[in-house]
N, C-alpha and C. Protein backbone atom coordinates (compact mmCIF):
# COMPACT_ATOMS: atom_id res chain seq x y z
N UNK A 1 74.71 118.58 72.73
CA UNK A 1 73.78 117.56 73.17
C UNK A 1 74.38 116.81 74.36
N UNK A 2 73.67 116.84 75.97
CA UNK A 2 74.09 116.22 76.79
C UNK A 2 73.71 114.55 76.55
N UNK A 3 74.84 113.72 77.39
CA UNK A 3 74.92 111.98 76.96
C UNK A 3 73.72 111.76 78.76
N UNK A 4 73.02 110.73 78.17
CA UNK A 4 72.40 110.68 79.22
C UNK A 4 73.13 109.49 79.99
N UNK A 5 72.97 109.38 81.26
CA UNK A 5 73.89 107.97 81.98
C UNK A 5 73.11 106.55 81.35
N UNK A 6 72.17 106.44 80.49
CA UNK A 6 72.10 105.33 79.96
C UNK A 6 72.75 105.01 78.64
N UNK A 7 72.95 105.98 78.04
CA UNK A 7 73.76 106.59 77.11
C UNK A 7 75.25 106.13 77.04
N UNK A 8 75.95 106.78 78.29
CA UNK A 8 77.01 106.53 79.09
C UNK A 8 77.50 105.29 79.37
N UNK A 9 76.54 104.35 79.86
CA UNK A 9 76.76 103.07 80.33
C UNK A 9 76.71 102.17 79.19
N UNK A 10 76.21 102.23 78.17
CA UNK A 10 76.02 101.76 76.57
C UNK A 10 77.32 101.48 76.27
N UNK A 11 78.08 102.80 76.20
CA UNK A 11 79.14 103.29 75.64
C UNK A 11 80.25 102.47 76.45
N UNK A 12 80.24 103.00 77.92
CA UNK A 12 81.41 101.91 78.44
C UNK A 12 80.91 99.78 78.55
N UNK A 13 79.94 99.95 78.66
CA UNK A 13 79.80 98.31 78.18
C UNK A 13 80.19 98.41 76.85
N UNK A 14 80.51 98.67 75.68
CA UNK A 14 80.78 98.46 73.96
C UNK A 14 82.45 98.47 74.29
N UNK A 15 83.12 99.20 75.17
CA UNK A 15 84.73 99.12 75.31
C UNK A 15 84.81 97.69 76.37
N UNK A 16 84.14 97.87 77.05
CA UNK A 16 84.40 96.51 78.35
C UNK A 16 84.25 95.57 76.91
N UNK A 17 83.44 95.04 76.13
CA UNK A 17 83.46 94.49 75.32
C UNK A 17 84.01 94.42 74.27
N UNK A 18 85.02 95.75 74.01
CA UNK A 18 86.08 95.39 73.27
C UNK A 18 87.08 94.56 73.84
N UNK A 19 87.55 94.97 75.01
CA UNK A 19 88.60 94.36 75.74
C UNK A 19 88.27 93.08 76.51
N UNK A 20 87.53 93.11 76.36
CA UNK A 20 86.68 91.39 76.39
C UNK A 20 87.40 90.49 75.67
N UNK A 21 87.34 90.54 74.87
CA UNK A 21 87.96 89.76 73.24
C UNK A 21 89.47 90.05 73.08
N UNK A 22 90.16 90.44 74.19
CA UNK A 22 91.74 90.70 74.10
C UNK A 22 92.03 90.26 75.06
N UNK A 23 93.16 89.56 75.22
CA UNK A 23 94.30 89.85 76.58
C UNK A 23 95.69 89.95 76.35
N UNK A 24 96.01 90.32 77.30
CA UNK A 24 97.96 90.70 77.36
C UNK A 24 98.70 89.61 76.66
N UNK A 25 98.84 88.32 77.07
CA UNK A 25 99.05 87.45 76.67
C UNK A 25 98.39 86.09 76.23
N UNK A 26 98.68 85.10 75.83
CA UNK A 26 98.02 84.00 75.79
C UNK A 26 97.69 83.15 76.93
N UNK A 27 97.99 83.65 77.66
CA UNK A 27 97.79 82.74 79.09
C UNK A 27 97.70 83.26 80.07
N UNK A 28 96.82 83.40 81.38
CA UNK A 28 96.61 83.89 82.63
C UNK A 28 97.56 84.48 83.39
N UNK A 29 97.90 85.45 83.13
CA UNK A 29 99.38 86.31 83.66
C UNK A 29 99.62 86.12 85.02
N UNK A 30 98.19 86.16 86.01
CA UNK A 30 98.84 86.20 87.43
C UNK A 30 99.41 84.47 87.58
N UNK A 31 99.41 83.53 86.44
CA UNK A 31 100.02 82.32 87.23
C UNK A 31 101.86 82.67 86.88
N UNK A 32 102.31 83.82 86.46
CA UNK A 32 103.95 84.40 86.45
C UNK A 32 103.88 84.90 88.00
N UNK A 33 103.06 85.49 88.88
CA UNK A 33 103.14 86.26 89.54
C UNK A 33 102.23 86.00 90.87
N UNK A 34 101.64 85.03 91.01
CA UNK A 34 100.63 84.61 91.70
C UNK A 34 99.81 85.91 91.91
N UNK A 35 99.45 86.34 91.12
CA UNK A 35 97.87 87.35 90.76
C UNK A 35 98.36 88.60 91.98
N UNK A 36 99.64 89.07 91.74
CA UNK A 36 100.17 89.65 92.75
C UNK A 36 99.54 91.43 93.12
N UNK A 37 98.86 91.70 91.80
CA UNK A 37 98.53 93.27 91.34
C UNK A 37 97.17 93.30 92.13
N UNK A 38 96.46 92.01 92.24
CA UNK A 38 95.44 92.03 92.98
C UNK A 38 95.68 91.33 94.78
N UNK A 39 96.67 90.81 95.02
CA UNK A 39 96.38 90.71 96.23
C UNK A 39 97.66 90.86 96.87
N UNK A 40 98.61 91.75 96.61
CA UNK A 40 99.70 91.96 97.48
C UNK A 40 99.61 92.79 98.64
N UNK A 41 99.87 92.45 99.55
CA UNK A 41 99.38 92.77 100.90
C UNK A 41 100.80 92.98 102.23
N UNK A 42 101.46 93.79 102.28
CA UNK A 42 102.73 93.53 102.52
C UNK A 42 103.41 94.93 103.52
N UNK A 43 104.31 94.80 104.71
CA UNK A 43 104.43 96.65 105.20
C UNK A 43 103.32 97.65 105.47
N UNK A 44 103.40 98.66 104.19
CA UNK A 44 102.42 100.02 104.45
C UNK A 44 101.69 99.52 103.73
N UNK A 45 101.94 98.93 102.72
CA UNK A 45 100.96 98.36 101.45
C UNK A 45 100.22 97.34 101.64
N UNK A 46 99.10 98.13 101.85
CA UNK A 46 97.65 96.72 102.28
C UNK A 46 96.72 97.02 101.02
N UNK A 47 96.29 95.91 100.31
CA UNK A 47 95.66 95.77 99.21
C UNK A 47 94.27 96.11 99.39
N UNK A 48 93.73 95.48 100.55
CA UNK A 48 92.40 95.96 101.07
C UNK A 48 91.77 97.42 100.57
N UNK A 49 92.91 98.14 101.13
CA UNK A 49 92.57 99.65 100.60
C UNK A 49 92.85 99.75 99.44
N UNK A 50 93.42 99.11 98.41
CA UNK A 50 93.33 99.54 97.33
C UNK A 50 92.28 99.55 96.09
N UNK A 51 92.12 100.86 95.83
CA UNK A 51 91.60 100.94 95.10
C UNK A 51 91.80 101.74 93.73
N UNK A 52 90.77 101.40 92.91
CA UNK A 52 91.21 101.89 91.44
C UNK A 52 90.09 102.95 90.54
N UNK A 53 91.17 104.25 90.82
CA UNK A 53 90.37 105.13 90.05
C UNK A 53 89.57 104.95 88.41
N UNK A 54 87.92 105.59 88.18
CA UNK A 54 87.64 105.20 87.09
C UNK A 54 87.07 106.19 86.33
N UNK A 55 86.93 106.24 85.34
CA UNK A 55 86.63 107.09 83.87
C UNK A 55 85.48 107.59 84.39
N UNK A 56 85.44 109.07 83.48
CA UNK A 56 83.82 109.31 83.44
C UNK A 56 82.69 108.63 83.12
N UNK A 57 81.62 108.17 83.54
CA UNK A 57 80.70 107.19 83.73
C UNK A 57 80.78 105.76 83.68
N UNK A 58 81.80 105.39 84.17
CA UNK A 58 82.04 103.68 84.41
C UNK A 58 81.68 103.60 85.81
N UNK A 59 81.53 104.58 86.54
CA UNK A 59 80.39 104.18 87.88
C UNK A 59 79.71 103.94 87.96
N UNK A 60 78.97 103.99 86.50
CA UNK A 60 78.07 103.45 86.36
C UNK A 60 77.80 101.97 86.18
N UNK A 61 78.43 101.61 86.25
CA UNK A 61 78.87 99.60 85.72
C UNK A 61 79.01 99.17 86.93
N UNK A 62 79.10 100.24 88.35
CA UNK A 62 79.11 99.10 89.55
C UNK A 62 78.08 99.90 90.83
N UNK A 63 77.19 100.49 90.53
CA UNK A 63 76.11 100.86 91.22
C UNK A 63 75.76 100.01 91.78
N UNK A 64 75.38 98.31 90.97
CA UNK A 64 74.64 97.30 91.75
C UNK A 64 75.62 95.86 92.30
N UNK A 65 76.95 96.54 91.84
CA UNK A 65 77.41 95.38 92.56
C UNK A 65 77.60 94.54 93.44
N UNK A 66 78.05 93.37 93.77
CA UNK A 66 77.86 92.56 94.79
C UNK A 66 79.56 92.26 94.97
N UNK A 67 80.47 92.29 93.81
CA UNK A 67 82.09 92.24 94.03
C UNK A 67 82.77 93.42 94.54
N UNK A 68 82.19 94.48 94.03
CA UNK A 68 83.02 96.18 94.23
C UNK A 68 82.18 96.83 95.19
N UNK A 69 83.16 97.74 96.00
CA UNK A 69 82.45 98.53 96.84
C UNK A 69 82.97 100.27 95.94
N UNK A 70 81.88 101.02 96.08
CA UNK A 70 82.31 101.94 95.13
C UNK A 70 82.25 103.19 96.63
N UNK A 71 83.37 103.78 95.72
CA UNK A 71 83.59 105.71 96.95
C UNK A 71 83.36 106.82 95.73
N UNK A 72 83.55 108.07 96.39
CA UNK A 72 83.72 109.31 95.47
C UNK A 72 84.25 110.12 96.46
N UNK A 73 85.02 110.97 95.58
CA UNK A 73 86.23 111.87 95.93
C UNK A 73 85.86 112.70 95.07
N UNK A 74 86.01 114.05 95.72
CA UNK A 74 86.15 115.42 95.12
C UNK A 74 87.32 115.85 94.60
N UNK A 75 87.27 116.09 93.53
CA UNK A 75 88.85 116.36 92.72
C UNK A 75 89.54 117.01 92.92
N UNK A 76 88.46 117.83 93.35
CA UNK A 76 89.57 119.16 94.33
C UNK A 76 90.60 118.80 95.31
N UNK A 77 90.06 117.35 95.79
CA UNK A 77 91.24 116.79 96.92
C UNK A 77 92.09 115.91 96.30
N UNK A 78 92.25 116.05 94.76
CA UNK A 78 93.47 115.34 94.26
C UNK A 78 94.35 116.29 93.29
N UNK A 79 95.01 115.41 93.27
CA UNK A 79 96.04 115.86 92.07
C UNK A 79 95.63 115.55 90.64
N UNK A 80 94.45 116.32 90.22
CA UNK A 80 93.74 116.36 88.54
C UNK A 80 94.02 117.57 87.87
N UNK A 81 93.23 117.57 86.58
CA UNK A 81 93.58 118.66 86.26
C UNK A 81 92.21 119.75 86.27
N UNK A 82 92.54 121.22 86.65
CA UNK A 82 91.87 121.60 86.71
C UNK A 82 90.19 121.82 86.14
N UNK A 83 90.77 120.87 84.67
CA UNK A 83 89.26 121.22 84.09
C UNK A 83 88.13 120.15 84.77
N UNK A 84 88.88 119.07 85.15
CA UNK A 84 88.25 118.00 85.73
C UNK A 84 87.60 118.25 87.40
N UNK A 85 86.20 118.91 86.97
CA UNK A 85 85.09 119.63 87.90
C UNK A 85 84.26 118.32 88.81
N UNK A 86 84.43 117.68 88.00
CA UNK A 86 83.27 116.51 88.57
C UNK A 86 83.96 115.43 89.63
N UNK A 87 83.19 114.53 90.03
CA UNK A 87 83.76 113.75 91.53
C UNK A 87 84.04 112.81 91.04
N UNK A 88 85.07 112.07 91.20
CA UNK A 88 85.73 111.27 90.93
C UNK A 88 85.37 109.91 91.82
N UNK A 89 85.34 108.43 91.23
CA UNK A 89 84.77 107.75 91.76
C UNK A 89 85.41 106.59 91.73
N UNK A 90 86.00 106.18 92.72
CA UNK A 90 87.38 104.67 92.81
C UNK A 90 85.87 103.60 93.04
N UNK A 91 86.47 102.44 92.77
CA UNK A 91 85.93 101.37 93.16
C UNK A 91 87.61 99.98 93.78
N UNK A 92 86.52 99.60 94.37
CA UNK A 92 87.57 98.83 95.58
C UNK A 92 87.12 96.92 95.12
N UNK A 93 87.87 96.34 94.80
CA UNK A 93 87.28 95.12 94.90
C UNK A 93 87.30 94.39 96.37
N UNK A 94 86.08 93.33 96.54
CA UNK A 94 85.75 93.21 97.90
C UNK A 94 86.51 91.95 97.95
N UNK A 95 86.79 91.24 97.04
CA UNK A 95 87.31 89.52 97.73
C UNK A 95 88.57 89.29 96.65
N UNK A 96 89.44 90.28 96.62
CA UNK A 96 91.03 89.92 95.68
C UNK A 96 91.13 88.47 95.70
N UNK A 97 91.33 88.15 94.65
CA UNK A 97 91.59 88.24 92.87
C UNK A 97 90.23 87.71 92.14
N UNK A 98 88.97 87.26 93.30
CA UNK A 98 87.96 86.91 92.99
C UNK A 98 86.95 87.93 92.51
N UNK A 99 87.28 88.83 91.50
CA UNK A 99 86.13 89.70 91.40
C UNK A 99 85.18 89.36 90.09
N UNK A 100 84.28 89.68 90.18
CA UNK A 100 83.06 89.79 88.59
C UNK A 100 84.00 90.37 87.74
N UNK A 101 84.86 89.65 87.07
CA UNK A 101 85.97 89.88 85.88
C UNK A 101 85.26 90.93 84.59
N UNK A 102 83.63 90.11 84.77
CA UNK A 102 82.81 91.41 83.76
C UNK A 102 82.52 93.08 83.82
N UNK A 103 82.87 93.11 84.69
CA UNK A 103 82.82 94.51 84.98
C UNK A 103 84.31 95.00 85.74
N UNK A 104 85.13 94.34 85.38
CA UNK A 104 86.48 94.78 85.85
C UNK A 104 86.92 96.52 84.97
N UNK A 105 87.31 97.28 86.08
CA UNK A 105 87.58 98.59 85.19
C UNK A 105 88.52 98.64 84.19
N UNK A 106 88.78 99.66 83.40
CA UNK A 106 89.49 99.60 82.09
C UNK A 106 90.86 100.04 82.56
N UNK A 107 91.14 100.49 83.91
CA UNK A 107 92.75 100.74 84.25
C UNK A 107 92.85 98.93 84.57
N UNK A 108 91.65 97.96 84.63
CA UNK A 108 92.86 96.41 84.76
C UNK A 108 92.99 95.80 83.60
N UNK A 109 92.08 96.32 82.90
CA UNK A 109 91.72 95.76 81.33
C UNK A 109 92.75 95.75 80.59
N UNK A 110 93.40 96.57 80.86
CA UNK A 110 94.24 97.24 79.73
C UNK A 110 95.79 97.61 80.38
N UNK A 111 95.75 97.02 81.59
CA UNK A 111 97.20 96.93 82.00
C UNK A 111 97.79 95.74 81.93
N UNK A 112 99.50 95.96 81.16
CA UNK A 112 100.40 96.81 82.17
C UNK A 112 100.46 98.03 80.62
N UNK A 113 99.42 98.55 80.53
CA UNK A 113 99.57 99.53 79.40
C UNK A 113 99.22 100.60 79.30
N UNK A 114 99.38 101.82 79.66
CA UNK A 114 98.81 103.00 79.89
C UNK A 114 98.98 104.02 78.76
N UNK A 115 98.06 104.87 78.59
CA UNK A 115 98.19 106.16 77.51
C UNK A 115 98.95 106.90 77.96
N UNK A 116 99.64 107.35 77.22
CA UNK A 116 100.80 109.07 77.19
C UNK A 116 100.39 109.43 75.24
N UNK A 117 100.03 110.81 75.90
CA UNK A 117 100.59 111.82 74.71
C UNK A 117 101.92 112.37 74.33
N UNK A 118 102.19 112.36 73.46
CA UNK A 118 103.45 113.04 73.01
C UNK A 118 103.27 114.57 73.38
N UNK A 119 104.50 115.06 73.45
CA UNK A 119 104.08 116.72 73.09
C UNK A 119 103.61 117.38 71.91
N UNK A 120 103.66 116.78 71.12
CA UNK A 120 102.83 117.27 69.62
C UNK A 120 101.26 116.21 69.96
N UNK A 121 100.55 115.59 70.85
CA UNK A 121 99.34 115.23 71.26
C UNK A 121 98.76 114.16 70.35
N UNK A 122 100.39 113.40 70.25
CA UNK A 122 100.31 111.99 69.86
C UNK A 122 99.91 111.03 70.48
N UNK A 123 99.14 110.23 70.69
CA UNK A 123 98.51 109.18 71.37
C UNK A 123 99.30 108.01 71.16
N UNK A 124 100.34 107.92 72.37
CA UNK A 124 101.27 106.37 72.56
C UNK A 124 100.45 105.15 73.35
N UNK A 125 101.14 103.89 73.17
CA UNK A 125 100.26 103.71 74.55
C UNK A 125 102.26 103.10 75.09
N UNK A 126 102.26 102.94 76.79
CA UNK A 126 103.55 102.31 76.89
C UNK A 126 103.30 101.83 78.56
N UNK A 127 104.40 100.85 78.93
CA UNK A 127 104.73 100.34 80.11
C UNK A 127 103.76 101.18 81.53
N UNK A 128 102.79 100.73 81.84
CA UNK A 128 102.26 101.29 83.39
C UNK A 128 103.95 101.09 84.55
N UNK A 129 104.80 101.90 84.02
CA UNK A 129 105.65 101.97 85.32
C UNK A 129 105.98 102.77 86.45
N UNK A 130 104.41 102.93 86.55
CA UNK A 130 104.55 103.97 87.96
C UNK A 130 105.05 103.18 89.37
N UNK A 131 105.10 103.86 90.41
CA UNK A 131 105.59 102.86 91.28
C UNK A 131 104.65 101.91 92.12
N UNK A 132 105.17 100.98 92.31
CA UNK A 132 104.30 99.15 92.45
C UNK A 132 105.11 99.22 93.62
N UNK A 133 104.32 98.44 94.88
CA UNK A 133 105.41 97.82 95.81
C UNK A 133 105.63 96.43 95.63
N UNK A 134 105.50 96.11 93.72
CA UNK A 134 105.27 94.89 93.58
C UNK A 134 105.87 95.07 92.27
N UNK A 135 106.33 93.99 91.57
CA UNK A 135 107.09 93.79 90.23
C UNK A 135 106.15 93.32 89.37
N UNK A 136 105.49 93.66 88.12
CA UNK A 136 104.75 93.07 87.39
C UNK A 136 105.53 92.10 86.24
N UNK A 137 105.97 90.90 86.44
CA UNK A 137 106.81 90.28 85.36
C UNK A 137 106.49 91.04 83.88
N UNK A 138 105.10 91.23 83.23
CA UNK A 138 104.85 91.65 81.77
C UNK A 138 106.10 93.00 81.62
N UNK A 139 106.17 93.68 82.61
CA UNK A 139 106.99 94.70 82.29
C UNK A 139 108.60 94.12 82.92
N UNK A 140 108.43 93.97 83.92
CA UNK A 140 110.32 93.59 84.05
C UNK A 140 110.52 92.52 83.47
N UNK A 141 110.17 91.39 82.91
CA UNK A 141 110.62 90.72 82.12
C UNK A 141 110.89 90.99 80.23
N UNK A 142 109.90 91.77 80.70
CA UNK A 142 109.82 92.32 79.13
C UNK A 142 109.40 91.42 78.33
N UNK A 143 107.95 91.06 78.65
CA UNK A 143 106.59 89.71 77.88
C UNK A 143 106.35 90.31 76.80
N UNK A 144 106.59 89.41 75.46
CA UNK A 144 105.76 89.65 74.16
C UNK A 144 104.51 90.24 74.69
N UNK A 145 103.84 91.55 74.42
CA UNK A 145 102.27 91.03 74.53
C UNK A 145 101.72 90.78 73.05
N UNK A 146 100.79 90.66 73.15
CA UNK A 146 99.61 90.15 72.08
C UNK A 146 99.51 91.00 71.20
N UNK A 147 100.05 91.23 69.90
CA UNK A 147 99.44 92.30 69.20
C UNK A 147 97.81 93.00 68.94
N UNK A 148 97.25 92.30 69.30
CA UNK A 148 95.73 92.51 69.01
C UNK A 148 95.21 92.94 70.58
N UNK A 149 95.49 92.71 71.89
CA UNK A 149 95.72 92.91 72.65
C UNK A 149 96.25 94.60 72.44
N UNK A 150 97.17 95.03 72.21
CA UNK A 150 98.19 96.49 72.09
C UNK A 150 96.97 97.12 71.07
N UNK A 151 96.49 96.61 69.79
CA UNK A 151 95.87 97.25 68.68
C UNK A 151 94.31 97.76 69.40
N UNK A 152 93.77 96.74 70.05
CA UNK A 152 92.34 96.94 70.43
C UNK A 152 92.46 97.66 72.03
N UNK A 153 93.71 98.01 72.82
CA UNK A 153 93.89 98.87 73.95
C UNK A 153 93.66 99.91 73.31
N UNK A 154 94.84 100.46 72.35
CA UNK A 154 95.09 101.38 71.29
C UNK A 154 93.44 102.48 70.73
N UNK A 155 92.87 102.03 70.65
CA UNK A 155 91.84 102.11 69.71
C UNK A 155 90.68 102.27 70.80
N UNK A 156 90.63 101.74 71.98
CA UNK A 156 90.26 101.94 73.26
C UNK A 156 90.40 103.34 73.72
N UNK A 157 91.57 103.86 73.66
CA UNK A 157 92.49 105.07 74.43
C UNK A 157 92.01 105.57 73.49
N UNK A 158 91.96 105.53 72.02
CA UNK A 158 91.69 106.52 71.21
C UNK A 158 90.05 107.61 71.16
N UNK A 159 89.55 106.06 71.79
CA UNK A 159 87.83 106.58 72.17
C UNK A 159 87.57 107.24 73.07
N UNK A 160 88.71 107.16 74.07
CA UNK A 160 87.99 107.38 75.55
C UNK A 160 88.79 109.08 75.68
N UNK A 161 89.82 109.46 74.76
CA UNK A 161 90.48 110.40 74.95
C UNK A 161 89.14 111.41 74.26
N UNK A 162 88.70 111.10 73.23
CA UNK A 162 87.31 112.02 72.44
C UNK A 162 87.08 112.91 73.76
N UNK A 163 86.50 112.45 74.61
CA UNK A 163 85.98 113.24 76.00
C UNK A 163 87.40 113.73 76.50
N UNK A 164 86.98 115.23 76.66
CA UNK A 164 88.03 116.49 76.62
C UNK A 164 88.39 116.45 78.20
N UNK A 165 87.65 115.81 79.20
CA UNK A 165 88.06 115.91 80.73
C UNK A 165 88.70 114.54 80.51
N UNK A 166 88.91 113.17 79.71
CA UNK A 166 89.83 112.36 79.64
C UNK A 166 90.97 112.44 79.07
N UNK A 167 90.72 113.57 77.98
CA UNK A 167 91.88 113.48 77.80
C UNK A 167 92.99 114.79 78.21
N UNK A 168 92.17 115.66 79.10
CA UNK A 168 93.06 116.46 79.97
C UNK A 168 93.70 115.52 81.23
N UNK A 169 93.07 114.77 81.60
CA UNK A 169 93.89 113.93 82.11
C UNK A 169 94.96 112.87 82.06
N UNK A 170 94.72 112.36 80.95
CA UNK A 170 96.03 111.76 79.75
C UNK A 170 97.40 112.44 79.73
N UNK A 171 96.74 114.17 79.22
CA UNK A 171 97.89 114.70 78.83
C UNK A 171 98.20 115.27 80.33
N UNK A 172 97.82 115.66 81.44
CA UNK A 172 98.03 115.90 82.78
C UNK A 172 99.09 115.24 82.85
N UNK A 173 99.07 113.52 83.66
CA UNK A 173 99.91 112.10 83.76
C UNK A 173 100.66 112.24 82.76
N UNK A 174 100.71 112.65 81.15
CA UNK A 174 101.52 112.51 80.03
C UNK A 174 102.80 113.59 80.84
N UNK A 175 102.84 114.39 80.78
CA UNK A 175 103.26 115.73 81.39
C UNK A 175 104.04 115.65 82.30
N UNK A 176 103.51 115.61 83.41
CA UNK A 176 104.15 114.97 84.60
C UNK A 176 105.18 113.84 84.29
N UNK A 177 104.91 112.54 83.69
CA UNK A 177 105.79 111.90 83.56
C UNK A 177 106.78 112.07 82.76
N UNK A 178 107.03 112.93 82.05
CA UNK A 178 107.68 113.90 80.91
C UNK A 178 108.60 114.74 82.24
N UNK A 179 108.05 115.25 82.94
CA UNK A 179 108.88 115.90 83.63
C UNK A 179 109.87 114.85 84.63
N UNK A 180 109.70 113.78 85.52
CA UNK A 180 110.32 113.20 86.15
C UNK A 180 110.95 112.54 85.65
N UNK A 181 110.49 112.05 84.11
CA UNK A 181 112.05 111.17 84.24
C UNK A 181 111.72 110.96 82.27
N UNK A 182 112.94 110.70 82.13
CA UNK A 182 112.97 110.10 80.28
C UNK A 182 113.07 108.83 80.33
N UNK A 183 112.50 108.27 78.98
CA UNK A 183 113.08 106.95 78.75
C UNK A 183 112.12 106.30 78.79
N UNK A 184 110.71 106.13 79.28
CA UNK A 184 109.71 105.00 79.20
C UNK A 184 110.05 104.41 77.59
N UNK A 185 109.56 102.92 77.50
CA UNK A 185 109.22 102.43 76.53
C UNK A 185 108.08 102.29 75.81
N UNK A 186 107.90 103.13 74.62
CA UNK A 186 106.81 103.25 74.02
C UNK A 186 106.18 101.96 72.90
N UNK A 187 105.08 101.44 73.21
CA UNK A 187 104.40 100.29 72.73
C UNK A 187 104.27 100.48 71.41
N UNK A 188 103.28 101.45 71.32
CA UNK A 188 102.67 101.72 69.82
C UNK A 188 102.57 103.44 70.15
């Protein structure tokens, strides 16, 4: 049975709304960092261009926006995994750190915390420490986060992996980072 995109958009508003009701910590993280993940601007690294890749049908959550400007990319011109056929679709926020927080994507929702599989296709979640031209205190300081926060990410990743092109991409990034280096710190 195909999901229809109203279907689709149901589904990612019910997670935006899980993670609604969570955050990292008890208190507004960018005042550690002056909201640095959203507007560091610095050298080669211009924030302007940055943008943030998103899940299968959460493009749908910014069709009508007035904060995000949305692109699409053919996967073929990235580094995915092969099963992942369909176009891939970044969205860009237009006025850093001022964006419609309600429709913020689930890579900000849910960072500094990213999914890895184990090699037996255990679902961890641990440290987003890919490379930043910026220091996120939650991870180099090493911030309590929120248990309920970690439990309701958790349980998030667990949903979104169900879909077999998300979670070839999980275990893709799982993989890869398995190969470059040991040692991340695993959350849950």
């Amino acid at each position: 049975m195909e999901i229809t995109a109203e279907q689709m958009k149901k589904s990612i508003e019910k997670i935006y709304k899980m993670l609604d009701e969570v955050s990292p910590v008890n208190f507004d993280c960018g005042t550690l960092c002056g909201e640095v993940c959203c507007i560091y601007d610095e050298g080669d690294y211009i924030n302007q261009n940055l943008a943030l890749y998103l899940l299968p049908g959460e493009e749908l959550m910014y069709e009508d926006s007035d904060c995000f400007d949305l692109y699409v990319m053919s996967s073929k011109d990235l580094d995915y995994p092969h099963t992942w056929q369909d176009d891939v679709f970044l969205v860009e926020c237009k006025n850093p750190p001022h964006c419609d927080r309600r429709i913020r994507p689930i890579q900000c929702r849910t960072f500094p915390l990213i999914p890895h599989l184990s090699k037996n296709s255990r679902l961890h979640l641990i440290f987003d420490e890919n490379e930043f031209p910026y220091e996120c205190p939650l991870i180099t300081d090493n911030i309590k986060l929120n248990e309920d926060f970690i439990k309701v990410t958790y349980n998030v990743w667990k949903i979104l992996i169900r879909d077999p092109v998300v979670y070839d991409l999980v275990a893709f990034d799982s993989r890869r980072r398995e190969n470059k280096r040991k040692g991340y710190k695993i959350i849950i």
